[in-house]
C-alpha atoms as a PDB file:
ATOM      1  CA  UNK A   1     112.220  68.427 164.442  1.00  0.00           C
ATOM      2  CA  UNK A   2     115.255  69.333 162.744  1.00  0.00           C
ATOM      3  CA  UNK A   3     116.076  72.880 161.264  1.00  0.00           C
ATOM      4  CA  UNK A   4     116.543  70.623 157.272  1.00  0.00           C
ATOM      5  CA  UNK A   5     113.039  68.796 158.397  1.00  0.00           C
ATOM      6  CA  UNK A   6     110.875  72.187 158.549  1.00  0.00           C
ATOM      7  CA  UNK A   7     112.195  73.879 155.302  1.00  0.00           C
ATOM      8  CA  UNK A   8     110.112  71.381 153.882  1.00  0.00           C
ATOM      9  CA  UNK A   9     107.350  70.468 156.491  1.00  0.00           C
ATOM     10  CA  UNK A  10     106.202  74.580 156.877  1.00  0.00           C
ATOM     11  CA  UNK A  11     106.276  74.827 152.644  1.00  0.00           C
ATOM     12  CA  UNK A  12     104.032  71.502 152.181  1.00  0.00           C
ATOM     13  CA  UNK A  13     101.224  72.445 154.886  1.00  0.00           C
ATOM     14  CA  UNK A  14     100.786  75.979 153.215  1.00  0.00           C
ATOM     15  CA  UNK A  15     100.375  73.920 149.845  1.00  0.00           C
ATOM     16  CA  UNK A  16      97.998  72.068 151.611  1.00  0.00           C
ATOM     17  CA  UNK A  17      96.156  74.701 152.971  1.00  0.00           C
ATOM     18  CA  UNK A  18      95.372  76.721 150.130  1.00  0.00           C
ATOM     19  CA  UNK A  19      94.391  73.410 148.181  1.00  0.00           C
ATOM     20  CA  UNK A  20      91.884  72.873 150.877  1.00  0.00           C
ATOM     21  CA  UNK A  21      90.553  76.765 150.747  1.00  0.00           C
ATOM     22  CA  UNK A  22      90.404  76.674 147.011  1.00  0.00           C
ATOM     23  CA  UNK A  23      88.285  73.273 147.155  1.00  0.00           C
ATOM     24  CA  UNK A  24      85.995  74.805 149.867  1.00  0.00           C
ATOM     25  CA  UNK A  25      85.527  77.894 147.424  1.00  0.00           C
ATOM     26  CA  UNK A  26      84.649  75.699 144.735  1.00  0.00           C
ATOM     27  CA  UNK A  27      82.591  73.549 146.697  1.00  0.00           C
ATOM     28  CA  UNK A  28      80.398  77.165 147.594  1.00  0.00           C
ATOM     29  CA  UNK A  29      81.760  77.596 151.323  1.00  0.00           C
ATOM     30  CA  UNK A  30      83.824  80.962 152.355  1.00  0.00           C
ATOM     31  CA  UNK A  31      87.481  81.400 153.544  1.00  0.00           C
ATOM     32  CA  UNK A  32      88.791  83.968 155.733  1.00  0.00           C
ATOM     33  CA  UNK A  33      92.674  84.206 156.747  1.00  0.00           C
ATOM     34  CA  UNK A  34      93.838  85.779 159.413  1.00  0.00           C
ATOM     35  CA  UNK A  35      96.416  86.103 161.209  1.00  0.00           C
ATOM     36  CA  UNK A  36      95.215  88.103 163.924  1.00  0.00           C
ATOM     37  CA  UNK A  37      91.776  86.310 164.376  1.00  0.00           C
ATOM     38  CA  UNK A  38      89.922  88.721 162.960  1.00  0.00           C
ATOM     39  CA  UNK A  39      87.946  86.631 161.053  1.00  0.00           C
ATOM     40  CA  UNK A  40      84.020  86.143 162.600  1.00  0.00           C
ATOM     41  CA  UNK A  41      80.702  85.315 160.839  1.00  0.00           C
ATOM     42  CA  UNK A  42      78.694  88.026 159.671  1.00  0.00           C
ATOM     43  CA  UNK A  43      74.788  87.933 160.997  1.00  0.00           C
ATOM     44  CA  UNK A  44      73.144  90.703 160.044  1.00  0.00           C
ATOM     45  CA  UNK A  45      70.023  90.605 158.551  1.00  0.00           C
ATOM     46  CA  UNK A  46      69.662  92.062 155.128  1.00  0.00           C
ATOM     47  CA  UNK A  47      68.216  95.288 154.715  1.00  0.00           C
ATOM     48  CA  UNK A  48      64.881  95.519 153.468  1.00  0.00           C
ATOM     49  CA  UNK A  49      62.674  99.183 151.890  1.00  0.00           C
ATOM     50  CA  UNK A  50      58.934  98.667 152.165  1.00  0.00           C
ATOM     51  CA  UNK A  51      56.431 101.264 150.911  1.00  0.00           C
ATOM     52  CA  UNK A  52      52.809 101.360 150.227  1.00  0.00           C
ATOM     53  CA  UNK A  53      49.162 102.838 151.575  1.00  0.00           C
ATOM     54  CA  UNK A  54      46.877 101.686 153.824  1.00  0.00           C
ATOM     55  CA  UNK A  55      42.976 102.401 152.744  1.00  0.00           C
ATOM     56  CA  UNK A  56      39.924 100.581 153.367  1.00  0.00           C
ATOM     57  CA  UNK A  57      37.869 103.309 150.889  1.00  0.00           C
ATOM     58  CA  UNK A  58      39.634 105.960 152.577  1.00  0.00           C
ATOM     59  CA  UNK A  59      43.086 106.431 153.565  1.00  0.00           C
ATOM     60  CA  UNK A  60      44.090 105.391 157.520  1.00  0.00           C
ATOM     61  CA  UNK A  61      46.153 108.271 158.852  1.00  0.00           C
ATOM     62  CA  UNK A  62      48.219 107.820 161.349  1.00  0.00           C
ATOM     63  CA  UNK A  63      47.826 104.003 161.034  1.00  0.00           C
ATOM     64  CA  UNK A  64      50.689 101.963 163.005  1.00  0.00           C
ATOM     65  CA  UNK A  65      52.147  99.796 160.293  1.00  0.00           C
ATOM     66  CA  UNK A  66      53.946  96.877 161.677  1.00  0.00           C
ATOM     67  CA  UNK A  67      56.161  94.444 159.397  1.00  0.00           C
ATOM     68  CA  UNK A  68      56.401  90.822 161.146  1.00  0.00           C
ATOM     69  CA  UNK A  69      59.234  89.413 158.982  1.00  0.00           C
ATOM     70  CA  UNK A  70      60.357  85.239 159.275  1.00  0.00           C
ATOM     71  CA  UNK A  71      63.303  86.966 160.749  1.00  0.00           C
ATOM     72  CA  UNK A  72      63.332  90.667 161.744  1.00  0.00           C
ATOM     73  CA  UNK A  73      60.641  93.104 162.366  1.00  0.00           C
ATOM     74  CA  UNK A  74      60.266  96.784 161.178  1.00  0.00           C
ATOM     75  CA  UNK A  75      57.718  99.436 161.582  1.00  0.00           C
ATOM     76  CA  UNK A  76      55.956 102.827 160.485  1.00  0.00           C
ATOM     77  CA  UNK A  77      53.713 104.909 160.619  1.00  0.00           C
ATOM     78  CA  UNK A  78      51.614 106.207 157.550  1.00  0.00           C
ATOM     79  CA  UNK A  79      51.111 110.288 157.034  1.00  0.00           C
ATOM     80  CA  UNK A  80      47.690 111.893 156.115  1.00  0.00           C
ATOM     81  CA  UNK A  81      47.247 109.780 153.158  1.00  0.00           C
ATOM     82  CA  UNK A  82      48.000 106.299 154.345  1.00  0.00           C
ATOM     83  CA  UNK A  83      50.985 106.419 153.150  1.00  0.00           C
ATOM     84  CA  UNK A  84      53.961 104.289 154.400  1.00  0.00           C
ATOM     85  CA  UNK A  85      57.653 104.086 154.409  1.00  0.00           C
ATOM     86  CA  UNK A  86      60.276 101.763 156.181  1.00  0.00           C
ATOM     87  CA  UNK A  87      63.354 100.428 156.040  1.00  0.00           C
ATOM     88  CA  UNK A  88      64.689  97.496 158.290  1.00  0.00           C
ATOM     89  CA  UNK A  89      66.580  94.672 158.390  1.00  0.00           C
ATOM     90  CA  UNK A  90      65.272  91.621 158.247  1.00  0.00           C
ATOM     91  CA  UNK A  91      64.399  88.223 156.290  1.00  0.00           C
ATOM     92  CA  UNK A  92      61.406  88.093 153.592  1.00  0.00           C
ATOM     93  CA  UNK A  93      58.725  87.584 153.788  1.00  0.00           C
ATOM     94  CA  UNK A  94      57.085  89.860 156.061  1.00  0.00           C
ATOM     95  CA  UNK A  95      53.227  89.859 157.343  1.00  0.00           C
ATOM     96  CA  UNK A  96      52.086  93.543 157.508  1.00  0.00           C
ATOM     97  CA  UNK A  97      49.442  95.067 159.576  1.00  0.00           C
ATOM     98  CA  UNK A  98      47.798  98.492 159.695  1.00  0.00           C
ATOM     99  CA  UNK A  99      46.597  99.452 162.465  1.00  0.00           C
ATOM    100  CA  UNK A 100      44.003 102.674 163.317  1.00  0.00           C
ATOM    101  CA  UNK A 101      41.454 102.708 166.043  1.00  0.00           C
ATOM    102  CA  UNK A 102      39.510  98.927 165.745  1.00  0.00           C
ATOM    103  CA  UNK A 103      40.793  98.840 161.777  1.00  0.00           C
ATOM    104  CA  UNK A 104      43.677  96.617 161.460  1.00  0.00           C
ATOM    105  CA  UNK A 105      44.145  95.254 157.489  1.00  0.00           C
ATOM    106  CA  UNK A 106      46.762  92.939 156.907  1.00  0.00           C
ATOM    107  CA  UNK A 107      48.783  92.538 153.829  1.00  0.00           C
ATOM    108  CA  UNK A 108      52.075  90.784 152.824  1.00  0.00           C
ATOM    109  CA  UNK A 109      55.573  91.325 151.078  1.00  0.00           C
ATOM    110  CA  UNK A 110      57.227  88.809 149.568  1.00  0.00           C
ATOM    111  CA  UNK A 111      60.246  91.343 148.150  1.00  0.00           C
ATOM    112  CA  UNK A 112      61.051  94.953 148.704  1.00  0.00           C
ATOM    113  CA  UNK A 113      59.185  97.226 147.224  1.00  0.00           C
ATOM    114  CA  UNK A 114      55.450  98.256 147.203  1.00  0.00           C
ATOM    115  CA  UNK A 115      53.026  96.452 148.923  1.00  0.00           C
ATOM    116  CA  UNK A 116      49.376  97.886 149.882  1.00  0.00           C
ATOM    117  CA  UNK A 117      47.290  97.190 152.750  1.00  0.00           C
ATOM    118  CA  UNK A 118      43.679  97.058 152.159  1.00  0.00           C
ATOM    119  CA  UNK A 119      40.446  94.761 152.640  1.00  0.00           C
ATOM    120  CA  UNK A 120      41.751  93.186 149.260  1.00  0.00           C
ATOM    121  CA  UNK A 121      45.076  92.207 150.715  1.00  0.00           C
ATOM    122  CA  UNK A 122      43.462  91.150 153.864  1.00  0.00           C
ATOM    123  CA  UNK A 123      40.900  88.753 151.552  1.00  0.00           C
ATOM    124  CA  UNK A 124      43.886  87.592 150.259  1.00  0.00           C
ATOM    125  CA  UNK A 125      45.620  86.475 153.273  1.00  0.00           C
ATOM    126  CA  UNK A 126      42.327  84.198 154.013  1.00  0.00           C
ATOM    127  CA  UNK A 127      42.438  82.616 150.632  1.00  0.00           C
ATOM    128  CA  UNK A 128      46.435  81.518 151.780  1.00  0.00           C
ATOM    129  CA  UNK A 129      45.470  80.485 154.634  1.00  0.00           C
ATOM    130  CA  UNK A 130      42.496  78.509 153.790  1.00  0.00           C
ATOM    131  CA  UNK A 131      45.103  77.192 151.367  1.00  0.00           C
ATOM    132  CA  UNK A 132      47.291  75.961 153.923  1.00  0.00           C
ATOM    133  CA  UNK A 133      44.157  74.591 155.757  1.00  0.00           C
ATOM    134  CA  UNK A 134      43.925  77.150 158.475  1.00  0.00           C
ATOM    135  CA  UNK A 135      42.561  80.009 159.392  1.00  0.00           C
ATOM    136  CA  UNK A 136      43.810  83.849 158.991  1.00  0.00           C
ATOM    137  CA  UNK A 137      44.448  84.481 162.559  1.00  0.00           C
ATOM    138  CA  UNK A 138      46.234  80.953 162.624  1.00  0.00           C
ATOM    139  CA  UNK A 139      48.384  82.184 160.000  1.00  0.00           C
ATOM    140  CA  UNK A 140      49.365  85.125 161.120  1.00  0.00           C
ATOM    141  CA  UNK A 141      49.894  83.490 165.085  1.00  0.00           C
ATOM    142  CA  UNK A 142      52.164  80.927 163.347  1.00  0.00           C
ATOM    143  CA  UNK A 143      53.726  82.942 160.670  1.00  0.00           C
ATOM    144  CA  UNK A 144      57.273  83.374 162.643  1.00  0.00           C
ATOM    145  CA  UNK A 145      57.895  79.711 163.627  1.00  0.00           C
ATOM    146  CA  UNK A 146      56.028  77.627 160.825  1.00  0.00           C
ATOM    147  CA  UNK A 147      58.436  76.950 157.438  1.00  0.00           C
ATOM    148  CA  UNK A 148      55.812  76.141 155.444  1.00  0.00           C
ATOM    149  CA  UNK A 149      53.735  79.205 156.058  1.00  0.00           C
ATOM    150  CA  UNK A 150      56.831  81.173 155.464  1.00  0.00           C
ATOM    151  CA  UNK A 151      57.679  79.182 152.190  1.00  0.00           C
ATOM    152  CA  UNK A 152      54.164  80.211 150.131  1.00  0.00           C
ATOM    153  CA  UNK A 153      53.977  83.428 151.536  1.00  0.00           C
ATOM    154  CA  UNK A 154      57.566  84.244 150.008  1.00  0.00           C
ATOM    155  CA  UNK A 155      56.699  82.127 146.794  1.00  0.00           C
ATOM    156  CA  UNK A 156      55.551  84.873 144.583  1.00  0.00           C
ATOM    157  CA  UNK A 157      53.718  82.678 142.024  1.00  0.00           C
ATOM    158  CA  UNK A 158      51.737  81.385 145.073  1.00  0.00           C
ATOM    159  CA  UNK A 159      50.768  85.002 146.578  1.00  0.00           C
ATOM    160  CA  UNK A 160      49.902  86.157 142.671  1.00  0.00           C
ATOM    161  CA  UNK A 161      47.973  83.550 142.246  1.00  0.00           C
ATOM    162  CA  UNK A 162      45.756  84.045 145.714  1.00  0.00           C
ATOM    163  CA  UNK A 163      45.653  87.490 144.186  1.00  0.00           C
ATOM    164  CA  UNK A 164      44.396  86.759 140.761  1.00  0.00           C
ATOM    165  CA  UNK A 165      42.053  84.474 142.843  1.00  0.00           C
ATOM    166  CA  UNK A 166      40.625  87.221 144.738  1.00  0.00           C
ATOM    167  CA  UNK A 167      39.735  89.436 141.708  1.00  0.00           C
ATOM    168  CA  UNK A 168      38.087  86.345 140.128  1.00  0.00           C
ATOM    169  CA  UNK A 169      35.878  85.593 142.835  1.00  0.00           C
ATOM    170  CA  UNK A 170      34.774  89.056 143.545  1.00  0.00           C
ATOM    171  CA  UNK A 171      34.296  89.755 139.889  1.00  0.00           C
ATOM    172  CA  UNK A 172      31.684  86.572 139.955  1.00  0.00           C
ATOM    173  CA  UNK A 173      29.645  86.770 142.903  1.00  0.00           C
ATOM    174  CA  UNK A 174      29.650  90.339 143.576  1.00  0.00           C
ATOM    175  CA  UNK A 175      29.024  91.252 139.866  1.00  0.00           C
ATOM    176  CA  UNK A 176      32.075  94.158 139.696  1.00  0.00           C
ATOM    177  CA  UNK A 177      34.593  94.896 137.875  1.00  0.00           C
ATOM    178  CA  UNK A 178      37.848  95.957 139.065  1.00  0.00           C
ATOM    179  CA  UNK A 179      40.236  97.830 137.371  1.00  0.00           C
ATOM    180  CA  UNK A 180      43.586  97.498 139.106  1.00  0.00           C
ATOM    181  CA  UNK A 181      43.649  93.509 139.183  1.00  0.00           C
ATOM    182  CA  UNK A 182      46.791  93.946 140.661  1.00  0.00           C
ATOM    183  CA  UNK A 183      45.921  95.152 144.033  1.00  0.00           C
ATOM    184  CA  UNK A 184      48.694  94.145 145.990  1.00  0.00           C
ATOM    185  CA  UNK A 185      51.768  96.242 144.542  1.00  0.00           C
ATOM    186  CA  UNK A 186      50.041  98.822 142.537  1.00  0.00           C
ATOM    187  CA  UNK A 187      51.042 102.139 144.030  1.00  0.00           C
ATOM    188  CA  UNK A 188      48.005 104.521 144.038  1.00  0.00           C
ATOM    189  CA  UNK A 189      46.646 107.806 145.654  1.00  0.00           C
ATOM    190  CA  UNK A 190      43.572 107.520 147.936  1.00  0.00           C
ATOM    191  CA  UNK A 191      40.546 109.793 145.720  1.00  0.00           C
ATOM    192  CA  UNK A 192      43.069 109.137 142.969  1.00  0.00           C
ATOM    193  CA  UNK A 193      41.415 105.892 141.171  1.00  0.00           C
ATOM    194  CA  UNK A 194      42.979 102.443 140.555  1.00  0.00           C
ATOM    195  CA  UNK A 195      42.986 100.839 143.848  1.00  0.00           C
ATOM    196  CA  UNK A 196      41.184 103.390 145.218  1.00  0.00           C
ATOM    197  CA  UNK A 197      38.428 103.434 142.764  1.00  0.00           C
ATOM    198  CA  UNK A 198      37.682  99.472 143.108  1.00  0.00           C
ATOM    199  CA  UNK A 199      38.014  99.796 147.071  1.00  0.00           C
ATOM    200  CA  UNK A 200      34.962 102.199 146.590  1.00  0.00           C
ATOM    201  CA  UNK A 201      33.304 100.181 144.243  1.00  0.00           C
ATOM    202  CA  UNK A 202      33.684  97.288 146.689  1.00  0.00           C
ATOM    203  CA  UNK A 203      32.162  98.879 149.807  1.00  0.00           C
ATOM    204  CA  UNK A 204      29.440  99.712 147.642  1.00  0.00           C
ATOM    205  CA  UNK A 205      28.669  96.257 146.403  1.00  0.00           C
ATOM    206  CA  UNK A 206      28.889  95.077 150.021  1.00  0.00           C
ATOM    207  CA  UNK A 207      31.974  93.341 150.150  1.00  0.00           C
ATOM    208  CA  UNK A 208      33.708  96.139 152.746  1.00  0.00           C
ATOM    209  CA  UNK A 209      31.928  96.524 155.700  1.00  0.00           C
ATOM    210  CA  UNK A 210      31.613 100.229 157.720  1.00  0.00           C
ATOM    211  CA  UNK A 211      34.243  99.453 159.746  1.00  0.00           C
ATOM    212  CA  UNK A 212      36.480  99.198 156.521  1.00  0.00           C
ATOM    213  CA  UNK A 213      37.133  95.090 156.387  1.00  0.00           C
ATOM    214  CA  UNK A 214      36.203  92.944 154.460  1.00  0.00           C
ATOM    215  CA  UNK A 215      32.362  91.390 155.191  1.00  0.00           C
ATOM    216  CA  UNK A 216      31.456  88.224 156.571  1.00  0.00           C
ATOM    217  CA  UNK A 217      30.310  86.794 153.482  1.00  0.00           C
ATOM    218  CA  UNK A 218      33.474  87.922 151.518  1.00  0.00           C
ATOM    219  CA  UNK A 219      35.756  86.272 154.022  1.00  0.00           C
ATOM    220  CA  UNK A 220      33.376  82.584 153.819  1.00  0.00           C
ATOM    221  CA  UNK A 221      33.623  83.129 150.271  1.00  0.00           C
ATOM    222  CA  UNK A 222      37.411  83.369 150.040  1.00  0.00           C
ATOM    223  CA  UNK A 223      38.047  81.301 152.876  1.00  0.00           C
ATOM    224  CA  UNK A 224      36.202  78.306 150.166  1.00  0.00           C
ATOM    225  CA  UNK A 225      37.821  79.031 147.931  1.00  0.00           C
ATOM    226  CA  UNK A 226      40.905  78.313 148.970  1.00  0.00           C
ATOM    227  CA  UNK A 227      40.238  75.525 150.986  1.00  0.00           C
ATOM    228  CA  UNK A 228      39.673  74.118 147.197  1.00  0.00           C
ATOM    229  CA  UNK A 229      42.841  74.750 145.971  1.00  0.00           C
ATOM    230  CA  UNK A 230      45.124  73.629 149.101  1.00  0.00           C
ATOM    231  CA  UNK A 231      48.969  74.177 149.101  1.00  0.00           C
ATOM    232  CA  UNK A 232      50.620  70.885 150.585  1.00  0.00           C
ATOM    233  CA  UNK A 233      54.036  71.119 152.239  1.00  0.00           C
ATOM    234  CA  UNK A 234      56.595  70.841 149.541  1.00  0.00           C
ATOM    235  CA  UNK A 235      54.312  71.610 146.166  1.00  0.00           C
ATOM    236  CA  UNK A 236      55.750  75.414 146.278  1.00  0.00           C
ATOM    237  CA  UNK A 237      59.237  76.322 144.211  1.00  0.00           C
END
């Protein structure tokens, strides 16, 4: 190529390359230009601040809280009060379980934030997964490798719902009345009321068991429950 020929071949291929940036911008894609190659993908996970308390009546102490996220894990481990704090990176949502001695509630967070684990949450979690025609453990097995469960269980119209579904259904057949509906993200003090109060109230009315989960009969009747109102792949925002 001639010295005339690339004046104007070099000036029309950088016209042409920012043309094609600026229409990959607009089109939603990213450009990076470098000259020294510099340029690389970036993978890291978000970062993610979870909080909450783990109680069953009483608070579990010591519990080992683990956070199974669709991509990323974290973990903690509460204080004296059940208490628990972590920050990790990873991809909402995240299945959580408590852990102390043969006591392991599980709960759920579909956002950062507070999220409680407690034989509520873990009735909860059975009234998804009867939704999603399966079983608790089945859920919680399939969790990291199944879209769909991962889709409801970050929709949070879907896990409000199972919430508000929970409170109904205990309300009825166990004749109680709760008075922190909102179970889930409620922050509360165990021998402080709210959540507290109603996990008392529960174990009382038979719906906790001594080992602090939730009784038999309270997991058939949530587990019905939600096998009559099943989520089908695609019916979630």
């Amino acid at each position: 190529m001639s010295t005339h020929d690339a004046r104007f071949v070099r000036p029309a291929l950088a016209t042409l390359c920012v043309a094609s940036c600026a229409a990959l911008v607009a089109c939603g894609g990213t450009v990076c230009v470098s000259s020294d190659g510099s340029c690389g993908g970036g993978n890291e996970l978000p970062s993610v601040a979870v909080s909450g308390t783990a109680a069953t009546g009483k608070a579990l102490a010591s519990a080992s809280v683990n956070f199974s996220c669709a991509q990323g894990a974290g973990g903690a481990l509460s204080d004296g009060s059940g208490h628990y704090s972590a920050s990790f990176n990873a991809t909402l949502p995240c299945i959580i379980t408590a852990t102390s001695g043969s006591t392991t509630p599980h709960s759920l967070a579909f956002a950062g934030g507070t999220f409680n684990t407690t034989p509520e949450t873990e009735l909860m979690l059975v009234y998804l997964a009867s939704q999603l025609g399966t079983s608790e453990a089945s859920l919680i097995a399939g969790f990291p490798s199944n879209a769909l469960f991962q889709q409801v269980l970050a929709n949070e119209t879907d896990v409000l719902a199972a919430q508000s579904a929970v409170v109904a259904n205990l309300q009825q057949h166990y004749a109680v009345t709760l008075s922190t509906p909102a179970f889930l993200t409620t922050p509360f003090v165990v021998g402080q009321g709210g959540v507290d109060t109603d996990l008392g109230m529960l174990a009382t009315a038979g719906v906790i068991d001594a080992n602090g989960l939730p009784d038999p009969a309270a997991v058939s009747l949530l587990a019905a429950a939600g096998q009559a109102h099943p989520v089908v792949a695609g019916s979630s925002p």
